[in-house]
PDB file of N, CA and C in Angstrom:
ATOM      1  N   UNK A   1     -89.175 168.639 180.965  1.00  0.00           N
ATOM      2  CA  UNK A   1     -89.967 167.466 181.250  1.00  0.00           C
ATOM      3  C   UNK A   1     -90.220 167.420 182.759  1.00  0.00           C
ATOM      4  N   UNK A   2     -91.226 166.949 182.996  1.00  0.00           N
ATOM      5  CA  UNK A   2     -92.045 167.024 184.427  1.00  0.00           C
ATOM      6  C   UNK A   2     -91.746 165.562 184.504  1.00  0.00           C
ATOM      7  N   UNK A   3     -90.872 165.138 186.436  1.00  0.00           N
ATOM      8  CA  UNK A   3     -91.240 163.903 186.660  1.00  0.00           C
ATOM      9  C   UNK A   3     -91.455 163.502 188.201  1.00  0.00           C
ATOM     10  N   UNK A   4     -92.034 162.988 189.001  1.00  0.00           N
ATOM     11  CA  UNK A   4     -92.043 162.749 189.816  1.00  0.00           C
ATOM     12  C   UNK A   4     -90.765 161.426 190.451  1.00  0.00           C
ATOM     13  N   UNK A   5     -90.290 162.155 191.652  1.00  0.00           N
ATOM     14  CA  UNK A   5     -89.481 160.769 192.331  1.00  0.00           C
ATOM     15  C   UNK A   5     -89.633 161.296 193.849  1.00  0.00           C
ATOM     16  N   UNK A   6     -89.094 160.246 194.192  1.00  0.00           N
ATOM     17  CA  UNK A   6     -88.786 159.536 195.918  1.00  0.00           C
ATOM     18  C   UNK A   6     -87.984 159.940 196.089  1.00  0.00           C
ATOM     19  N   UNK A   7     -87.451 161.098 197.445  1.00  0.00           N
ATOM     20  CA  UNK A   7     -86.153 161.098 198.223  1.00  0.00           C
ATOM     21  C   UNK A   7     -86.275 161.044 199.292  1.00  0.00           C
ATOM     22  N   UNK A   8     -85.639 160.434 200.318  1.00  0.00           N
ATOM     23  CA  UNK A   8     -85.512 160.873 201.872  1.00  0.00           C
ATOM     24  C   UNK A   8     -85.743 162.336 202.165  1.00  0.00           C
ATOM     25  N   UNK A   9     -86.439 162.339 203.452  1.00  0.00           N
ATOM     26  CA  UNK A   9     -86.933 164.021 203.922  1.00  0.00           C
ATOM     27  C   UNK A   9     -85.569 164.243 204.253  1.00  0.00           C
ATOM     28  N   UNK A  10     -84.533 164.167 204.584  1.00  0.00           N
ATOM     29  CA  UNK A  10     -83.279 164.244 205.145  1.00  0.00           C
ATOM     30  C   UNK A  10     -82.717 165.536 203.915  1.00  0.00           C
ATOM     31  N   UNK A  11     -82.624 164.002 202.349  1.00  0.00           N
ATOM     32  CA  UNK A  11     -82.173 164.930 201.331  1.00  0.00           C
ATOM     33  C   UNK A  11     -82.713 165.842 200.587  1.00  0.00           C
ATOM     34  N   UNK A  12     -84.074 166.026 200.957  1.00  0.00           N
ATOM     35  CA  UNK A  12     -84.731 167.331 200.230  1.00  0.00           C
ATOM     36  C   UNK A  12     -84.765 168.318 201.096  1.00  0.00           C
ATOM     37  N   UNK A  13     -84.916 168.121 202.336  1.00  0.00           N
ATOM     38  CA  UNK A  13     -84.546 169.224 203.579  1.00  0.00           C
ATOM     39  C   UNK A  13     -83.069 170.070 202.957  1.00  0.00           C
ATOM     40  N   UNK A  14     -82.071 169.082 203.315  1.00  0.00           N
ATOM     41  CA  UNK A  14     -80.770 169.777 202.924  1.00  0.00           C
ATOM     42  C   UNK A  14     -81.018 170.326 201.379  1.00  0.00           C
ATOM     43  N   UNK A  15     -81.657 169.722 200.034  1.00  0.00           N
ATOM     44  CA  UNK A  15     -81.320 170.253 198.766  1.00  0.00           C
ATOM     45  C   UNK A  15     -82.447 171.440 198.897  1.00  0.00           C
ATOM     46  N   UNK A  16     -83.430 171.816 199.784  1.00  0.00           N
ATOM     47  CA  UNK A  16     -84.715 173.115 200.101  1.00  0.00           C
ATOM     48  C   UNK A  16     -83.411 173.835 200.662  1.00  0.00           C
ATOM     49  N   UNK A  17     -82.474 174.031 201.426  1.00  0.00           N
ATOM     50  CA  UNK A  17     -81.650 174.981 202.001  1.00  0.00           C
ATOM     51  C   UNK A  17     -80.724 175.239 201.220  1.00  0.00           C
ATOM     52  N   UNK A  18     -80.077 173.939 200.458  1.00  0.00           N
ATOM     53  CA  UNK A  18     -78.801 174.496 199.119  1.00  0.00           C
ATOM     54  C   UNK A  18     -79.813 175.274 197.961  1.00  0.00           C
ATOM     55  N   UNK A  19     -80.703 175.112 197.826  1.00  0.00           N
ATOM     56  CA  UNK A  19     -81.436 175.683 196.617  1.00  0.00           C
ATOM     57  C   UNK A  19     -81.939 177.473 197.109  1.00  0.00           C
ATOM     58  N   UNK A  20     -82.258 177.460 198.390  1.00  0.00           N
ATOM     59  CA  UNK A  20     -82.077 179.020 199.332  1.00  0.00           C
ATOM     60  C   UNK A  20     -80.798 179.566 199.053  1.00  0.00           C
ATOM     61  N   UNK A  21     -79.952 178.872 199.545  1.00  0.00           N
ATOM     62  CA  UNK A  21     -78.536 179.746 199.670  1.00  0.00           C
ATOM     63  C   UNK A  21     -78.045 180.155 197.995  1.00  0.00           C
ATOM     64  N   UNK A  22     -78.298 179.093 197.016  1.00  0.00           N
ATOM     65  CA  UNK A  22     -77.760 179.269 195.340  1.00  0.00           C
ATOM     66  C   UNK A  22     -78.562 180.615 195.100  1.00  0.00           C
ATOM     67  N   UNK A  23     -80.057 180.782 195.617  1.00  0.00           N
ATOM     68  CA  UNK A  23     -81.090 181.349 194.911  1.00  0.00           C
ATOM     69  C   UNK A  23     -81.725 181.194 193.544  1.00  0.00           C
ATOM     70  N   UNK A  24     -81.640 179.545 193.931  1.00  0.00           N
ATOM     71  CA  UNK A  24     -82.317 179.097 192.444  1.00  0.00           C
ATOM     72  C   UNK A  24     -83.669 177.899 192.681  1.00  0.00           C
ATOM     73  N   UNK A  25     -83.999 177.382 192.105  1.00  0.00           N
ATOM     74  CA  UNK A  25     -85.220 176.676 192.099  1.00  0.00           C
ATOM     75  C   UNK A  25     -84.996 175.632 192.549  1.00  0.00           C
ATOM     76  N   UNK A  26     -85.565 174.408 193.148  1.00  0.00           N
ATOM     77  CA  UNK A  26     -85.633 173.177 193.281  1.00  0.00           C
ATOM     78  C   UNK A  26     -84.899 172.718 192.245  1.00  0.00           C
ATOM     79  N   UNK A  27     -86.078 172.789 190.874  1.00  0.00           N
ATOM     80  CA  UNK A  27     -86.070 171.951 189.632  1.00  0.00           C
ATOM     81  C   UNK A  27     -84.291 172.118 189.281  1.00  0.00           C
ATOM     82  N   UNK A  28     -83.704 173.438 189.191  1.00  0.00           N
ATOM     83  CA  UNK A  28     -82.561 174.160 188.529  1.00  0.00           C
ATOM     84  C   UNK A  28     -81.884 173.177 189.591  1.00  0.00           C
ATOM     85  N   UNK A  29     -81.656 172.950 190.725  1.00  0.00           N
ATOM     86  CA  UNK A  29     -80.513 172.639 191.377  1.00  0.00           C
ATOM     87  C   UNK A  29     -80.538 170.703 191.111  1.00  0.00           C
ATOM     88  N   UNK A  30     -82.216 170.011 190.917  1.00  0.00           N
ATOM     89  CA  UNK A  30     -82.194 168.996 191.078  1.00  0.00           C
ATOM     90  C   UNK A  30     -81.512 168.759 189.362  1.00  0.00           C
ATOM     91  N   UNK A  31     -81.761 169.510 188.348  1.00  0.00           N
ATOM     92  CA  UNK A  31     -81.352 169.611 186.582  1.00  0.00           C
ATOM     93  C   UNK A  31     -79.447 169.254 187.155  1.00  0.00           C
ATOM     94  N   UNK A  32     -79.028 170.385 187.678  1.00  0.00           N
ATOM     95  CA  UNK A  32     -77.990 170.476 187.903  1.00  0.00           C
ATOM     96  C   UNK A  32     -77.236 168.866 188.316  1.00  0.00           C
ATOM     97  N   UNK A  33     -77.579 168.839 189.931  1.00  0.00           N
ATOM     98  CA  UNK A  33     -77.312 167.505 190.624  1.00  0.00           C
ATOM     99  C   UNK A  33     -77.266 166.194 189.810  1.00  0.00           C
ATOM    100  N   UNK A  34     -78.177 165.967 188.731  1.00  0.00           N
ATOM    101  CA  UNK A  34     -78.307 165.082 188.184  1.00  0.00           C
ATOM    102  C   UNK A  34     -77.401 164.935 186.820  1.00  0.00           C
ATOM    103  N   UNK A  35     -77.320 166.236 186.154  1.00  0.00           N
ATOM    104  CA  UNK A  35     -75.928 166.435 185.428  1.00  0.00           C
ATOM    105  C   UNK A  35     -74.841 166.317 185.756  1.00  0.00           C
ATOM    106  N   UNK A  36     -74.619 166.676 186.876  1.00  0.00           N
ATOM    107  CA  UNK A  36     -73.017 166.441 187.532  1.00  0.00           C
ATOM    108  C   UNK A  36     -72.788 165.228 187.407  1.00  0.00           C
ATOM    109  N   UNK A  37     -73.904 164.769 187.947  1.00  0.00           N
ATOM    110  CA  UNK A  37     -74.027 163.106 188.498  1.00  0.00           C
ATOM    111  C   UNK A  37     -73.486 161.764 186.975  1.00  0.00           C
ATOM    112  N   UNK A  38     -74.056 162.497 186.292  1.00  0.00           N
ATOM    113  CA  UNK A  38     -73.761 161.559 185.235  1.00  0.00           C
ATOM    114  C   UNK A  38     -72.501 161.981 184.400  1.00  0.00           C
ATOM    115  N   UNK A  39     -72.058 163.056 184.365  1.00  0.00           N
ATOM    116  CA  UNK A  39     -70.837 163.403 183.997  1.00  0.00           C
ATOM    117  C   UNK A  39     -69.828 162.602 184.756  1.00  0.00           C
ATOM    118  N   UNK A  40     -69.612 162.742 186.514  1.00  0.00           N
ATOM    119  CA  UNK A  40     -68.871 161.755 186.822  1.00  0.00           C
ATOM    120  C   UNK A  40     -68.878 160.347 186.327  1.00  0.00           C
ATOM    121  N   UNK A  41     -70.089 159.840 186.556  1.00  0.00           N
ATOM    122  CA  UNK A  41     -70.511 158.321 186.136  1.00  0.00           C
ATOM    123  C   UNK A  41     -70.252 158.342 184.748  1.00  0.00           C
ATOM    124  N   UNK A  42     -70.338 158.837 184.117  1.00  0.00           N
ATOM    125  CA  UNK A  42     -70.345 158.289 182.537  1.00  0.00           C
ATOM    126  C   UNK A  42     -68.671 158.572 181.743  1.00  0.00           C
ATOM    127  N   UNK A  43     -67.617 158.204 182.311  1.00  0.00           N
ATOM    128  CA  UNK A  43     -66.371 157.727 181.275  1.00  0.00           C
ATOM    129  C   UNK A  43     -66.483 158.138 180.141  1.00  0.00           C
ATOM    130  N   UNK A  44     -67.152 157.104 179.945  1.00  0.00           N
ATOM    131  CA  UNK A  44     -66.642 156.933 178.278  1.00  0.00           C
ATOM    132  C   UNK A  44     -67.367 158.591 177.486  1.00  0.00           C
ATOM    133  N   UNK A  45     -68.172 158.866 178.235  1.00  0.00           N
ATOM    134  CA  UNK A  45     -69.025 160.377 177.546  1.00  0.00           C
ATOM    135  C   UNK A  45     -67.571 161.589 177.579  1.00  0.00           C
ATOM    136  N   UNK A  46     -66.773 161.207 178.528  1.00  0.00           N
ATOM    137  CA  UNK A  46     -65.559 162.310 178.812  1.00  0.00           C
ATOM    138  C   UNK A  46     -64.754 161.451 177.797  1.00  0.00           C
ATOM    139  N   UNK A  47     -63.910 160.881 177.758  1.00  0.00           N
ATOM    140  CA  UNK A  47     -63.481 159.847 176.871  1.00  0.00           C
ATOM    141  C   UNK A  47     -63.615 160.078 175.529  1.00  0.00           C
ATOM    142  N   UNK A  48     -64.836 160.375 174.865  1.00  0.00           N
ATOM    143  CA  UNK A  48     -65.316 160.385 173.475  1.00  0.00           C
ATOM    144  C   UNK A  48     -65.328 161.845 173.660  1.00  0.00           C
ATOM    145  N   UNK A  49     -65.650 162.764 174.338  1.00  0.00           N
ATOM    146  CA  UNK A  49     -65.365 164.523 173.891  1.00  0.00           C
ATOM    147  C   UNK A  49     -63.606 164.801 174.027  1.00  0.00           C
ATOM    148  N   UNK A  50     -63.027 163.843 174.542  1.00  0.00           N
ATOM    149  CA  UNK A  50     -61.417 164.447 174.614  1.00  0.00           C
ATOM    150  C   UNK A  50     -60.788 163.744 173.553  1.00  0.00           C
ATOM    151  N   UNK A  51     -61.299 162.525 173.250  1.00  0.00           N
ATOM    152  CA  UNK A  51     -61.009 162.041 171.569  1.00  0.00           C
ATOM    153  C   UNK A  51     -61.312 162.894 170.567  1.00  0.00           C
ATOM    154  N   UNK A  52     -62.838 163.355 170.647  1.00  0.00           N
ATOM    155  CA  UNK A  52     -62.992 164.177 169.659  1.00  0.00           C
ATOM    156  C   UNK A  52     -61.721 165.495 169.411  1.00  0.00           C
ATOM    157  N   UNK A  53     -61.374 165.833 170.702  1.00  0.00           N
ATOM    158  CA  UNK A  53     -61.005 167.358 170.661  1.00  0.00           C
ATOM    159  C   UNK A  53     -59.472 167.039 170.136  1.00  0.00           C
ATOM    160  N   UNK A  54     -59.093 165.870 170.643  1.00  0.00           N
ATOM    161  CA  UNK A  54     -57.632 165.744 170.392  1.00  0.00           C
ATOM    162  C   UNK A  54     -57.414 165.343 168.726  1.00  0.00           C
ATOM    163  N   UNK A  55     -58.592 164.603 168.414  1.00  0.00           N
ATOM    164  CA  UNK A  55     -58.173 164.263 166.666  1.00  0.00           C
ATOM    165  C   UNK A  55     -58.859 166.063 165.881  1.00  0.00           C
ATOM    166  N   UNK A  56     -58.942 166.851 166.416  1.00  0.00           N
ATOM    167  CA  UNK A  56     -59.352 168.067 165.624  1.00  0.00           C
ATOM    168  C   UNK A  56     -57.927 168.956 165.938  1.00  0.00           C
ATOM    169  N   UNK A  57     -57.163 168.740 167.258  1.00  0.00           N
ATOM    170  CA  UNK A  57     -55.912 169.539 167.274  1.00  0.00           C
ATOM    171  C   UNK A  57     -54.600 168.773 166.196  1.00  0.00           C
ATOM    172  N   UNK A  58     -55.149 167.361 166.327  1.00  0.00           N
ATOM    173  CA  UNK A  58     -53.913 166.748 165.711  1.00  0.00           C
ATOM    174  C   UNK A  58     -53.448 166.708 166.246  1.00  0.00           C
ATOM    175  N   UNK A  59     -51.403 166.098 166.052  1.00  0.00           N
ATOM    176  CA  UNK A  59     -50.519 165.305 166.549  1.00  0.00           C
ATOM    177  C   UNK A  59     -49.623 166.537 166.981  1.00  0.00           C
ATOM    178  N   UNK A  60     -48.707 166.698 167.730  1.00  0.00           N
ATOM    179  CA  UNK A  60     -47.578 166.903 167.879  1.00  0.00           C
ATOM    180  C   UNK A  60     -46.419 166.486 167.227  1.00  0.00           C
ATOM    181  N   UNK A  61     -46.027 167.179 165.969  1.00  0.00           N
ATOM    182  CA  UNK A  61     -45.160 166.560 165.345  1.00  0.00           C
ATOM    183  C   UNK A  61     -43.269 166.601 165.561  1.00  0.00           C
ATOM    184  N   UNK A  62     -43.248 167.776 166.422  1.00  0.00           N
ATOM    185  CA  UNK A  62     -42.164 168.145 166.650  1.00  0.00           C
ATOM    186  C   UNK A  62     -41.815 167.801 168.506  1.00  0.00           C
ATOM    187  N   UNK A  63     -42.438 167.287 168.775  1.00  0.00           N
ATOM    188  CA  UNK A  63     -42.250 166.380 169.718  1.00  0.00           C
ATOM    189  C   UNK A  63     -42.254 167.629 171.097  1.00  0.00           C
ATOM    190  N   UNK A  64     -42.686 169.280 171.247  1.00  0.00           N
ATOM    191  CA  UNK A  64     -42.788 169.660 172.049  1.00  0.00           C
ATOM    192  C   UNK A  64     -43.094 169.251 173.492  1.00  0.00           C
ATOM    193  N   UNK A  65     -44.484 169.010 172.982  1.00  0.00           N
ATOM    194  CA  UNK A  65     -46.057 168.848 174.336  1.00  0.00           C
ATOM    195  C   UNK A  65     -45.095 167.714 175.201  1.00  0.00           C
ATOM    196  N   UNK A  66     -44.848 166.871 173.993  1.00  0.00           N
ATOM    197  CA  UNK A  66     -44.262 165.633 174.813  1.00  0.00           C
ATOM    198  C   UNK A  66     -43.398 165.916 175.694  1.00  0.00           C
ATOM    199  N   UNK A  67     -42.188 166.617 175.108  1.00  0.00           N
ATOM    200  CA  UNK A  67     -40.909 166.525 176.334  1.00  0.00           C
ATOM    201  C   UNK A  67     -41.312 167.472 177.382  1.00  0.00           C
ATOM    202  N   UNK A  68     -42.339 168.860 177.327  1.00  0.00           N
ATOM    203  CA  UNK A  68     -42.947 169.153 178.140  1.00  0.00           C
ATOM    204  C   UNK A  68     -43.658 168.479 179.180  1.00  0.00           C
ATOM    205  N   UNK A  69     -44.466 167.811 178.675  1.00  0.00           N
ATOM    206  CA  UNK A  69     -45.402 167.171 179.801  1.00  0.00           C
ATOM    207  C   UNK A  69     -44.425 165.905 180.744  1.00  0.00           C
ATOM    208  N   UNK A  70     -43.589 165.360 179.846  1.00  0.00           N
ATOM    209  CA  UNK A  70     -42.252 164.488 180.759  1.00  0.00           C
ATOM    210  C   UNK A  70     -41.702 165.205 181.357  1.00  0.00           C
ATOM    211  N   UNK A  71     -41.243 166.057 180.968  1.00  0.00           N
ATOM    212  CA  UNK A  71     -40.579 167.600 182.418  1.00  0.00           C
ATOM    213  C   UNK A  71     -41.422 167.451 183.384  1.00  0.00           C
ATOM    214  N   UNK A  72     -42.879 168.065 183.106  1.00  0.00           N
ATOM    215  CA  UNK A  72     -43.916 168.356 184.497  1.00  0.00           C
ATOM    216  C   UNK A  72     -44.003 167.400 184.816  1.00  0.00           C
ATOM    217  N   UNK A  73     -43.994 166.074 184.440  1.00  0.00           N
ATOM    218  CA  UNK A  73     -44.492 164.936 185.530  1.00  0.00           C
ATOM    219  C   UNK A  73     -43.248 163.942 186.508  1.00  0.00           C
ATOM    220  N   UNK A  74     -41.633 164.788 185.703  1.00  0.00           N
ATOM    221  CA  UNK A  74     -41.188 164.320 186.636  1.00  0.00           C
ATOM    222  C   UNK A  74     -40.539 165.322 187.874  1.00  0.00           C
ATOM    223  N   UNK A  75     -41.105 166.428 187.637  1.00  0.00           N
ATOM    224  CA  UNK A  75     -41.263 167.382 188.985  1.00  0.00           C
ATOM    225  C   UNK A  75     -42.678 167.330 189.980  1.00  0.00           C
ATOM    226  N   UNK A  76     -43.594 166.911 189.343  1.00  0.00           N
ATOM    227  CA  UNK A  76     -44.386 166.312 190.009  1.00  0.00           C
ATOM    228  C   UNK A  76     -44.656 165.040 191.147  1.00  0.00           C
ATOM    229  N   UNK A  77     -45.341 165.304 192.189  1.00  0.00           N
ATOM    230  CA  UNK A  77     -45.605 164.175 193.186  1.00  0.00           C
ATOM    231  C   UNK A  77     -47.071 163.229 193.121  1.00  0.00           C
ATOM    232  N   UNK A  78     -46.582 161.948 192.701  1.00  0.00           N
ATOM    233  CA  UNK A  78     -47.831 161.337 192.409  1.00  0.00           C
ATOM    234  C   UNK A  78     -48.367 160.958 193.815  1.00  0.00           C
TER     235      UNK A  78
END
């Protein structure tokens, strides 16, 4: 899809030189930028693919993962 928008000459200057150095297109880096963009922003979209993935592995019934992951987090520095 073809769309026109508004950016500061500032940020298309810098995204004309990141799109040189990648060796990829405008369009490919602005596709990109804007995917990232909403992956951070959008929660609940990460949220609902790690629900999905976790009700297809199922439970831990023998209580491994668990006492594992309580090991690593209390050798860990929050």
């Amino acid at each position: 899809m073809k769309t026109a928008i508004s950016i500061p000459d500032d940020v298309f200057a810098d995204a004309e030189r990141l799109a040189q150095v990648l060796n990829t297109s405008r369009s490919r880096l602005y596709a990109r930028a804007v995917r990232e963009f909403i992956v951070r922003h959008a929660p609940d979209g990460v949220t609902a693919a790690l629900d999905e993935v976790c009700s297809e592995i199922g439970r831990d019934d023998d209580g491994f993962a668990a006492a594992a992951a309580r090991q690593r987090l209390r050798r860990s520095e929050w």
